[in-house]
C-alpha atoms as a PDB file:
ATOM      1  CA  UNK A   1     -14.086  -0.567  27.199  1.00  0.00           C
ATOM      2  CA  UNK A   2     -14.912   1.729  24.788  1.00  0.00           C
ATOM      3  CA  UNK A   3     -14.569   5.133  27.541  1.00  0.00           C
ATOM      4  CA  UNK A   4     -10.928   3.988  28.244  1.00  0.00           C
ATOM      5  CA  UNK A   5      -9.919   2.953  25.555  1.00  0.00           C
ATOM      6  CA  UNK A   6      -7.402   5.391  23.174  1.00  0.00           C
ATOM      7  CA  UNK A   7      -6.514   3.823  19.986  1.00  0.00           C
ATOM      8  CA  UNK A   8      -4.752   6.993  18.883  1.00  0.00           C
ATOM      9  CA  UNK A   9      -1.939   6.658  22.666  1.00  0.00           C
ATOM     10  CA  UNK A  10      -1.775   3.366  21.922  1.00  0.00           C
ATOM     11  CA  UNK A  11      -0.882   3.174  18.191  1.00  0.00           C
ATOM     12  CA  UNK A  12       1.712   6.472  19.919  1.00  0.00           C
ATOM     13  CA  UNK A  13       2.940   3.439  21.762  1.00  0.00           C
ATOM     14  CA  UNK A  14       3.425   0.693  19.055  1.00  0.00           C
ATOM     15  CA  UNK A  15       4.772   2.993  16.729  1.00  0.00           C
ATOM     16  CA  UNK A  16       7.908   4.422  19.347  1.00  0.00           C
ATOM     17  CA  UNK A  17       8.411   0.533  20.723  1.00  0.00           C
ATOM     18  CA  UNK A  18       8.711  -0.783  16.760  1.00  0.00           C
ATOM     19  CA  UNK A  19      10.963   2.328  15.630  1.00  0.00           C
ATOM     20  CA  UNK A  20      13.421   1.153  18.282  1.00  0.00           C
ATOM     21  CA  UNK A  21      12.879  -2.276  17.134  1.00  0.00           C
ATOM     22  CA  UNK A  22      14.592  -1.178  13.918  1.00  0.00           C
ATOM     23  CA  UNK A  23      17.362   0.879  15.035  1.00  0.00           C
ATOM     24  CA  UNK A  24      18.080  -2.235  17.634  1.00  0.00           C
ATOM     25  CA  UNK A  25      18.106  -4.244  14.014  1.00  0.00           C
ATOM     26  CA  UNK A  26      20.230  -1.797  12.435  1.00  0.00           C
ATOM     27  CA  UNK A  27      22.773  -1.734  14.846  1.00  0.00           C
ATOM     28  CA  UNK A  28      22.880  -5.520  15.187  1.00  0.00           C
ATOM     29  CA  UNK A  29      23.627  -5.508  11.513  1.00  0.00           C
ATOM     30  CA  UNK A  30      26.392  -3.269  11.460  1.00  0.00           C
ATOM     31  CA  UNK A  31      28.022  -4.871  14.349  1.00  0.00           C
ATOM     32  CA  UNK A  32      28.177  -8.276  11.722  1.00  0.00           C
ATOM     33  CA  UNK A  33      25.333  -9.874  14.190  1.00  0.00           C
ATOM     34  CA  UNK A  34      22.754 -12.339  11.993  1.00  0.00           C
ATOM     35  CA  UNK A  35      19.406 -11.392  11.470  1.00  0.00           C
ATOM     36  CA  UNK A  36      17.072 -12.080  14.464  1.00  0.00           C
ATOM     37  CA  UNK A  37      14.067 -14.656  13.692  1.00  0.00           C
ATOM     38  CA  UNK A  38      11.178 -12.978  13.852  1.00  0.00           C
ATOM     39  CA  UNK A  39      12.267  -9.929  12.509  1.00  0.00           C
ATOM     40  CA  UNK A  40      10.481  -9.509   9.747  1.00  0.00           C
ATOM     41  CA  UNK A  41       7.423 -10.236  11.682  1.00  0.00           C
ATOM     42  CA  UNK A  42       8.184  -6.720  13.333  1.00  0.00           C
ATOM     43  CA  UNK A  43       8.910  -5.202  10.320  1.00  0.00           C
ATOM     44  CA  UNK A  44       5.702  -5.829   8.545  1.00  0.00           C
ATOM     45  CA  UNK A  45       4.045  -4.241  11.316  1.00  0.00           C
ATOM     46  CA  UNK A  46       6.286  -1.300  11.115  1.00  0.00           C
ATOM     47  CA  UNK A  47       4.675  -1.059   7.477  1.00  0.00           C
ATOM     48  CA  UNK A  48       1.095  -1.900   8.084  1.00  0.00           C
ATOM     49  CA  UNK A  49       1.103   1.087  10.735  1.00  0.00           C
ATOM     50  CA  UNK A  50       2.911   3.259   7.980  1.00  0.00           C
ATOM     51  CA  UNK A  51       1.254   2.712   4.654  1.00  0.00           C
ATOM     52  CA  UNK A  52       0.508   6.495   4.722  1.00  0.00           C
ATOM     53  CA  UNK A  53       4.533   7.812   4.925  1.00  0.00           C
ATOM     54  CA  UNK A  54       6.059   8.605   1.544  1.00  0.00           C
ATOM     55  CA  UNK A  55       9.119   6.431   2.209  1.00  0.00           C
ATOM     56  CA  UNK A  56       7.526   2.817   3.842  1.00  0.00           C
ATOM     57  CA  UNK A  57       8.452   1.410   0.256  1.00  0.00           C
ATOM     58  CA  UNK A  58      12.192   3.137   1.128  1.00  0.00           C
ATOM     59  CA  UNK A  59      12.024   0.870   4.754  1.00  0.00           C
ATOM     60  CA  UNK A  60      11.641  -2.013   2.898  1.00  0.00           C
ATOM     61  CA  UNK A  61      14.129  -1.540  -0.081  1.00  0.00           C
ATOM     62  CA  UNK A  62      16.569  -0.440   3.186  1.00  0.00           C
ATOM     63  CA  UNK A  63      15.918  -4.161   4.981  1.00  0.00           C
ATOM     64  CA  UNK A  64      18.159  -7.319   4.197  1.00  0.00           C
ATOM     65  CA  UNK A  65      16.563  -9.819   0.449  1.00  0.00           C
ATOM     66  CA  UNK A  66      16.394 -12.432   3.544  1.00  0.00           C
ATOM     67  CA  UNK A  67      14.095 -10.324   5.295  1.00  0.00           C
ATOM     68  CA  UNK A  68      12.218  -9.063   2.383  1.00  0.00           C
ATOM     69  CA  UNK A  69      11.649 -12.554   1.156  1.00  0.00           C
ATOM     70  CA  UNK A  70       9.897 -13.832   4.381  1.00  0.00           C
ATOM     71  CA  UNK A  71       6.241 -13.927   4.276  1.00  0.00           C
ATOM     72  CA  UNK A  72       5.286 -11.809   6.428  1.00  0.00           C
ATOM     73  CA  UNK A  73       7.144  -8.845   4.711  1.00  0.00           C
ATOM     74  CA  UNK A  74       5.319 -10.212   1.453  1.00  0.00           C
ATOM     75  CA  UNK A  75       2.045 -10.255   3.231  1.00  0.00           C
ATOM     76  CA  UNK A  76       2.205  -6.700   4.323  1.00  0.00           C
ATOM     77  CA  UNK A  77       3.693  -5.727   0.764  1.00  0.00           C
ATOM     78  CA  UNK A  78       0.419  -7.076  -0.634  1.00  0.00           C
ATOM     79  CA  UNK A  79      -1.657  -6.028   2.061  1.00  0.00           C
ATOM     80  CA  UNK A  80      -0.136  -2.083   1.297  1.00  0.00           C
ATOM     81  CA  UNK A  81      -0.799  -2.921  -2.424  1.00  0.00           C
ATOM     82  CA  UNK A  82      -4.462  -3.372  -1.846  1.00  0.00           C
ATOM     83  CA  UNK A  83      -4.951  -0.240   0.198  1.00  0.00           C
ATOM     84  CA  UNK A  84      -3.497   1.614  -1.753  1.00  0.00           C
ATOM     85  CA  UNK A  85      -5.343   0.684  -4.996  1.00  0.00           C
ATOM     86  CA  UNK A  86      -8.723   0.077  -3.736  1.00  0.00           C
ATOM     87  CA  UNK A  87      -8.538  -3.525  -4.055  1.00  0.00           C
ATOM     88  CA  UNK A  88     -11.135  -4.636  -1.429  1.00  0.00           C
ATOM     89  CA  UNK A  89     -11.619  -7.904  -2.805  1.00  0.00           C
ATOM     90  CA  UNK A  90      -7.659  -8.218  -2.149  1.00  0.00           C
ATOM     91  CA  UNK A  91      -8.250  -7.009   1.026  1.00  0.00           C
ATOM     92  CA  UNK A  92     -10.539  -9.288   2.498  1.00  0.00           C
ATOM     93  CA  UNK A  93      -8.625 -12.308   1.487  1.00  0.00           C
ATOM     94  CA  UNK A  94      -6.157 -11.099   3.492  1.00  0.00           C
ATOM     95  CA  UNK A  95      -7.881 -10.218   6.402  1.00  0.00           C
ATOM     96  CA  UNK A  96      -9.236 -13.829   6.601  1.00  0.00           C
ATOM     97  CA  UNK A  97      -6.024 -14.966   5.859  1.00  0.00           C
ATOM     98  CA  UNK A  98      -3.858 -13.012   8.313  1.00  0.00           C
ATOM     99  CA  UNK A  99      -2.626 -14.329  11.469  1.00  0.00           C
ATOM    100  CA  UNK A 100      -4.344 -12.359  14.674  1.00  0.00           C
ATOM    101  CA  UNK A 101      -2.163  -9.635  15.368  1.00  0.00           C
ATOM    102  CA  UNK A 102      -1.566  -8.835  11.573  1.00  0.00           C
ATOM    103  CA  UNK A 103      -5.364  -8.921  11.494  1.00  0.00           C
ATOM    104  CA  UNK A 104      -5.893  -6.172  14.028  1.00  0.00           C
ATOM    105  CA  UNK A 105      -3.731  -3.397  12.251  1.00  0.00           C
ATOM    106  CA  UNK A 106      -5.278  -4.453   9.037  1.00  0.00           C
ATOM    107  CA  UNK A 107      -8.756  -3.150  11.285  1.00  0.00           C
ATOM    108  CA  UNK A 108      -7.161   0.416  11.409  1.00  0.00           C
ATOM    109  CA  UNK A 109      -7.301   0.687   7.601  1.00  0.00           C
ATOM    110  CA  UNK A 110     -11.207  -0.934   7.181  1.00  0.00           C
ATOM    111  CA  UNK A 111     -13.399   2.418   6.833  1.00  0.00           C
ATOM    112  CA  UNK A 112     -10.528   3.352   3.928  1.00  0.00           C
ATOM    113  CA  UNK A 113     -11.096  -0.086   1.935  1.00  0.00           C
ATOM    114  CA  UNK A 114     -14.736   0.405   2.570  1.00  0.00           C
ATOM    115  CA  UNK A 115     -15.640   3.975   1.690  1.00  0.00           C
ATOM    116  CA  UNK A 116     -13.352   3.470  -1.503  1.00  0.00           C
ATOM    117  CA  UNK A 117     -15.200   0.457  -2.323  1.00  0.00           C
ATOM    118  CA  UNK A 118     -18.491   2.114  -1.872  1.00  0.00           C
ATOM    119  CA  UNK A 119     -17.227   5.156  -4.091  1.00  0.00           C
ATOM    120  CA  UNK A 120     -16.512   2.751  -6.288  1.00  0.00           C
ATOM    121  CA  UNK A 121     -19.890   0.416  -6.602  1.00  0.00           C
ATOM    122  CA  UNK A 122     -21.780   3.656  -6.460  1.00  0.00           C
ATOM    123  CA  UNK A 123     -20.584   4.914  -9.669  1.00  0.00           C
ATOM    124  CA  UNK A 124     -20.789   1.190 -11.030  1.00  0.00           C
ATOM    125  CA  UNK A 125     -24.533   0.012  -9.663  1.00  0.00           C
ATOM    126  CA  UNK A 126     -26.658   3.405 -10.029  1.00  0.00           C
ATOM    127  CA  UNK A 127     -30.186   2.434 -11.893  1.00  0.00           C
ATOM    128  CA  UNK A 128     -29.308  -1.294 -12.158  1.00  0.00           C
ATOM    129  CA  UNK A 129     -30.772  -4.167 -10.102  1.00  0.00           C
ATOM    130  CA  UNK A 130     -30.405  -3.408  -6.273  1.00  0.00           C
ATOM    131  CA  UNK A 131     -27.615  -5.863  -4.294  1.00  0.00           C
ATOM    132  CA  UNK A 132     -28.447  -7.984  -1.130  1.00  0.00           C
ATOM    133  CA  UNK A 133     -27.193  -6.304   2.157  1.00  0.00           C
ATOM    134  CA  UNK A 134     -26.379  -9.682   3.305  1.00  0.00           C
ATOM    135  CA  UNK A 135     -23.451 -10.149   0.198  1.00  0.00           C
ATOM    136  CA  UNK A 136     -22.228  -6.590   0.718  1.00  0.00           C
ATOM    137  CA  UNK A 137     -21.930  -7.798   4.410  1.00  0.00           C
ATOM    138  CA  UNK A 138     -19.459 -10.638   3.357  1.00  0.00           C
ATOM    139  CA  UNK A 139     -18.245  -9.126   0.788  1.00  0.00           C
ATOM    140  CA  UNK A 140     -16.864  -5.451   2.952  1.00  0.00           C
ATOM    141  CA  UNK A 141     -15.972  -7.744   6.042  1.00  0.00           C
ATOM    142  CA  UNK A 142     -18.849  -6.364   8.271  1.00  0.00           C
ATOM    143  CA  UNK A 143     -19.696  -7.287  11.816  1.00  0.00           C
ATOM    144  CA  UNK A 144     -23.374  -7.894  10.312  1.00  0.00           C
ATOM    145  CA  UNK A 145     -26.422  -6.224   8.417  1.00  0.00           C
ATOM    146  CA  UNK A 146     -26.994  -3.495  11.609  1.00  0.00           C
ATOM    147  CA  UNK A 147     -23.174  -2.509  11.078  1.00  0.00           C
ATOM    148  CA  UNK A 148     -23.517  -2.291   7.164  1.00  0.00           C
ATOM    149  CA  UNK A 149     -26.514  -0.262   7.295  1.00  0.00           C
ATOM    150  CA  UNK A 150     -25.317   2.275   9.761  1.00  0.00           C
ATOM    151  CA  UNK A 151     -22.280   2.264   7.419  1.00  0.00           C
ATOM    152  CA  UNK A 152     -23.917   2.689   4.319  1.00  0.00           C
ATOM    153  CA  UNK A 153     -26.444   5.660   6.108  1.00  0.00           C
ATOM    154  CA  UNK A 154     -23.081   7.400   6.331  1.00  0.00           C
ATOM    155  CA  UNK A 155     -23.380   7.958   2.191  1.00  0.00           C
ATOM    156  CA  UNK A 156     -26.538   8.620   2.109  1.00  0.00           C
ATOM    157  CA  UNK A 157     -27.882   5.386   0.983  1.00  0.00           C
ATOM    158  CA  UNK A 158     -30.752   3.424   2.933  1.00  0.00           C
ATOM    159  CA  UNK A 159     -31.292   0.076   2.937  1.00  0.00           C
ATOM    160  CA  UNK A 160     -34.233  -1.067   1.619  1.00  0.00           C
ATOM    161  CA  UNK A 161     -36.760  -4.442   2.400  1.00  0.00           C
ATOM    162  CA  UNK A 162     -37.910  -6.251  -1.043  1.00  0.00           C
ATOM    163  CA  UNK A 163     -40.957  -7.968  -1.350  1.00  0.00           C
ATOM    164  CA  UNK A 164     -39.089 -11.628  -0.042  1.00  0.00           C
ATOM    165  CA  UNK A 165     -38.023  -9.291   3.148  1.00  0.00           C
ATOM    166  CA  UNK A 166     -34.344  -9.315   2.032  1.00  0.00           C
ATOM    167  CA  UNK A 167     -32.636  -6.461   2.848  1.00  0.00           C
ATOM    168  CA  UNK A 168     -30.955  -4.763  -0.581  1.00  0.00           C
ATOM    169  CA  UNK A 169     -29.000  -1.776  -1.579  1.00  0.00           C
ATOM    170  CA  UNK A 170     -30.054   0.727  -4.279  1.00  0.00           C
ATOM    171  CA  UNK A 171     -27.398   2.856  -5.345  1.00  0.00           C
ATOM    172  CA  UNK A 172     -28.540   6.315  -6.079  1.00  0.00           C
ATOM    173  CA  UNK A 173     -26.800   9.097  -7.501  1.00  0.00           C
ATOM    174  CA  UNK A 174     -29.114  12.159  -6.372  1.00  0.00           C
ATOM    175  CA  UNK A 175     -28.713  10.808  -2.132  1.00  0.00           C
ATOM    176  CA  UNK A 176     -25.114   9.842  -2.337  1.00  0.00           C
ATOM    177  CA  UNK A 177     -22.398  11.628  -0.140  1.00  0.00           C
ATOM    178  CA  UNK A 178     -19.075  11.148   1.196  1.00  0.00           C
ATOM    179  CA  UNK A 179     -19.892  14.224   3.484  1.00  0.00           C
ATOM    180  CA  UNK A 180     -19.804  12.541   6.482  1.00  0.00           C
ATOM    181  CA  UNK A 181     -17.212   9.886   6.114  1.00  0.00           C
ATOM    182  CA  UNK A 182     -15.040  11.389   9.330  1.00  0.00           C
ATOM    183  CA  UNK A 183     -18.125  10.831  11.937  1.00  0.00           C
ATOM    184  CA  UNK A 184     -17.454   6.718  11.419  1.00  0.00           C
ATOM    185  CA  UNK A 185     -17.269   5.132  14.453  1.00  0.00           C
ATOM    186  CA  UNK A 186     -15.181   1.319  13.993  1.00  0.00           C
ATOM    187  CA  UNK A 187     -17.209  -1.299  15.294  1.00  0.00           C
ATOM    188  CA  UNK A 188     -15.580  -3.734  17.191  1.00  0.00           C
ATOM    189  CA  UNK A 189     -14.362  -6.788  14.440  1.00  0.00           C
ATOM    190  CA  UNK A 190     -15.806  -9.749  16.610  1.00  0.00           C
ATOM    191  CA  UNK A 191     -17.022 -11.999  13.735  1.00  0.00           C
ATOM    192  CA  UNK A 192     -14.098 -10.988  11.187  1.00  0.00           C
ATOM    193  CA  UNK A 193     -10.816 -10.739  13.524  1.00  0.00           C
ATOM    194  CA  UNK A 194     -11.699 -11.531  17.360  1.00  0.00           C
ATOM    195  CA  UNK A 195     -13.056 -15.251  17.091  1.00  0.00           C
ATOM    196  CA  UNK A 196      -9.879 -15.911  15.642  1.00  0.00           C
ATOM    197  CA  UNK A 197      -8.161 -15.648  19.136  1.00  0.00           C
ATOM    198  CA  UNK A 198     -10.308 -17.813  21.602  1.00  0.00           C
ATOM    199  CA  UNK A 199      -8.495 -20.696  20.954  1.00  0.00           C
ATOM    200  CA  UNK A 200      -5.357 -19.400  21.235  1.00  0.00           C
ATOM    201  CA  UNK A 201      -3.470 -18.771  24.465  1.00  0.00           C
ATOM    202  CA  UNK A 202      -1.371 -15.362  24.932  1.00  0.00           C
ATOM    203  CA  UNK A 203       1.906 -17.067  24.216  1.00  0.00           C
ATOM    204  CA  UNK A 204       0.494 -18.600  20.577  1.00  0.00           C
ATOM    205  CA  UNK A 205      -0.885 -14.769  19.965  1.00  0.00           C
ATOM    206  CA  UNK A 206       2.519 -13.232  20.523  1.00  0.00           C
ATOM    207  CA  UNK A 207       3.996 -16.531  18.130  1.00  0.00           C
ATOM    208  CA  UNK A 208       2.168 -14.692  15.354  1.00  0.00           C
ATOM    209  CA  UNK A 209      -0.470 -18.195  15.382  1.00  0.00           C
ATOM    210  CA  UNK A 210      -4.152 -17.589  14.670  1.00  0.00           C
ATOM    211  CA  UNK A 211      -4.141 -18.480  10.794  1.00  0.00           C
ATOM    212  CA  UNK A 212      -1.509 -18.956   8.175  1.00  0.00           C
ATOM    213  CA  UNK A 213       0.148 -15.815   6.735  1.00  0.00           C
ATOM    214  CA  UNK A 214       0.098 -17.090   2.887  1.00  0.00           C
ATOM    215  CA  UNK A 215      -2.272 -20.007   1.277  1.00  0.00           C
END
């Protein structure tokens, strides 16, 4: 529910429970304990919520090779690699990829990947042959052609109908804008990350199941 729910208190919430997650690791490594199994399943969490902080990179050099070498540290290394660089395509692949709760922080950083992306094709497509809305869908993991074109309206570019009733894009220098970027509202990824999770029970969720981490 949309009126009750506060992304912001609950990321405040993840954030605090997977710090003391690490300190719990920390302390179990000094004290000569063995790594715990799905620890670097909580790690790469810990880095997909802090792509932004100078040091995540400093985390990971600070964690165990044996935890750095498991996949899901690798996933979130390449994950944090595409983000940073722009690399939608990247991105995408590992959204479908990802298992379900790797998925939904991956969500937090879609309107980044997708206004860079948009920057990006804008300087790239202007005067040349229009794109279908329908491959830009697929291609920027949107819910469907109503979420891309309220997404694209954001930059100033409209979606047009050609004369076979496709919907296309037409980049255009003189009505692009990244004004308005902060007014995004996330849509809800049903299509792209929820489905995932139907067949799943709560148990395989928390298991990390819902897709593998690395083809």
């Amino acid at each position: 529910d949309p009126e009750v729910f506060q992304s912001k208190q609950n990321m405040e919430q993840l954030d605090k429970c997977l710090i003391s997650l690490r300190e719990m690791y920390d302390e179990r490594r000094a004290s000569g304990l063995p790594n715990l199994p799905n620890e670097a399943e909580m790690q790469s969490y810990f880095l997909l919520t802090h792509i932004d902080n100078e040091d995540v990179l400093g985390a990971v050099c600070g964690l165990p090779n044996a935890v750095i070498e498991e996949r899901a540290i690798q996933f979130a290394l390449l994950a944090l690699n595409a983000i940073k660089t722009g690399n939608f395509v990247t991105f995408g692949r590992l959204v479908h990829d990802a298992p379900y709760l790797t998925a939904c922080l991956l969500h937090k950083h879609f309107h980044r990947v997708r206004s860079a992306a948009i920057i990006r094709m804008n300087k790239t497509y202007q005067n040349r042959d229009p794109i279908q809305l329908q491959d830009l869908v697929d291609l920027l993991f949107f819910e469907s052609t109503s979420e891309a074109s309220e997404y694209f309206a954001l930059f100033g570019i409209a979606v047009e109908v050609a004369a076979d009733s496709t919907q296309i894009v037409r980049f255009k220098p003189n009505t692009f804008t990244v004004d308005n970027q902060d007014t995004w509202r996330p849509w809800k990824a049903v299509r792209i990350i929820e489905a995932r999770s139907k067949s799943l029970r709560s148990s395989q969720i928390m298991q990390g199941r819902g897709k593998a981490l690395i083809r």
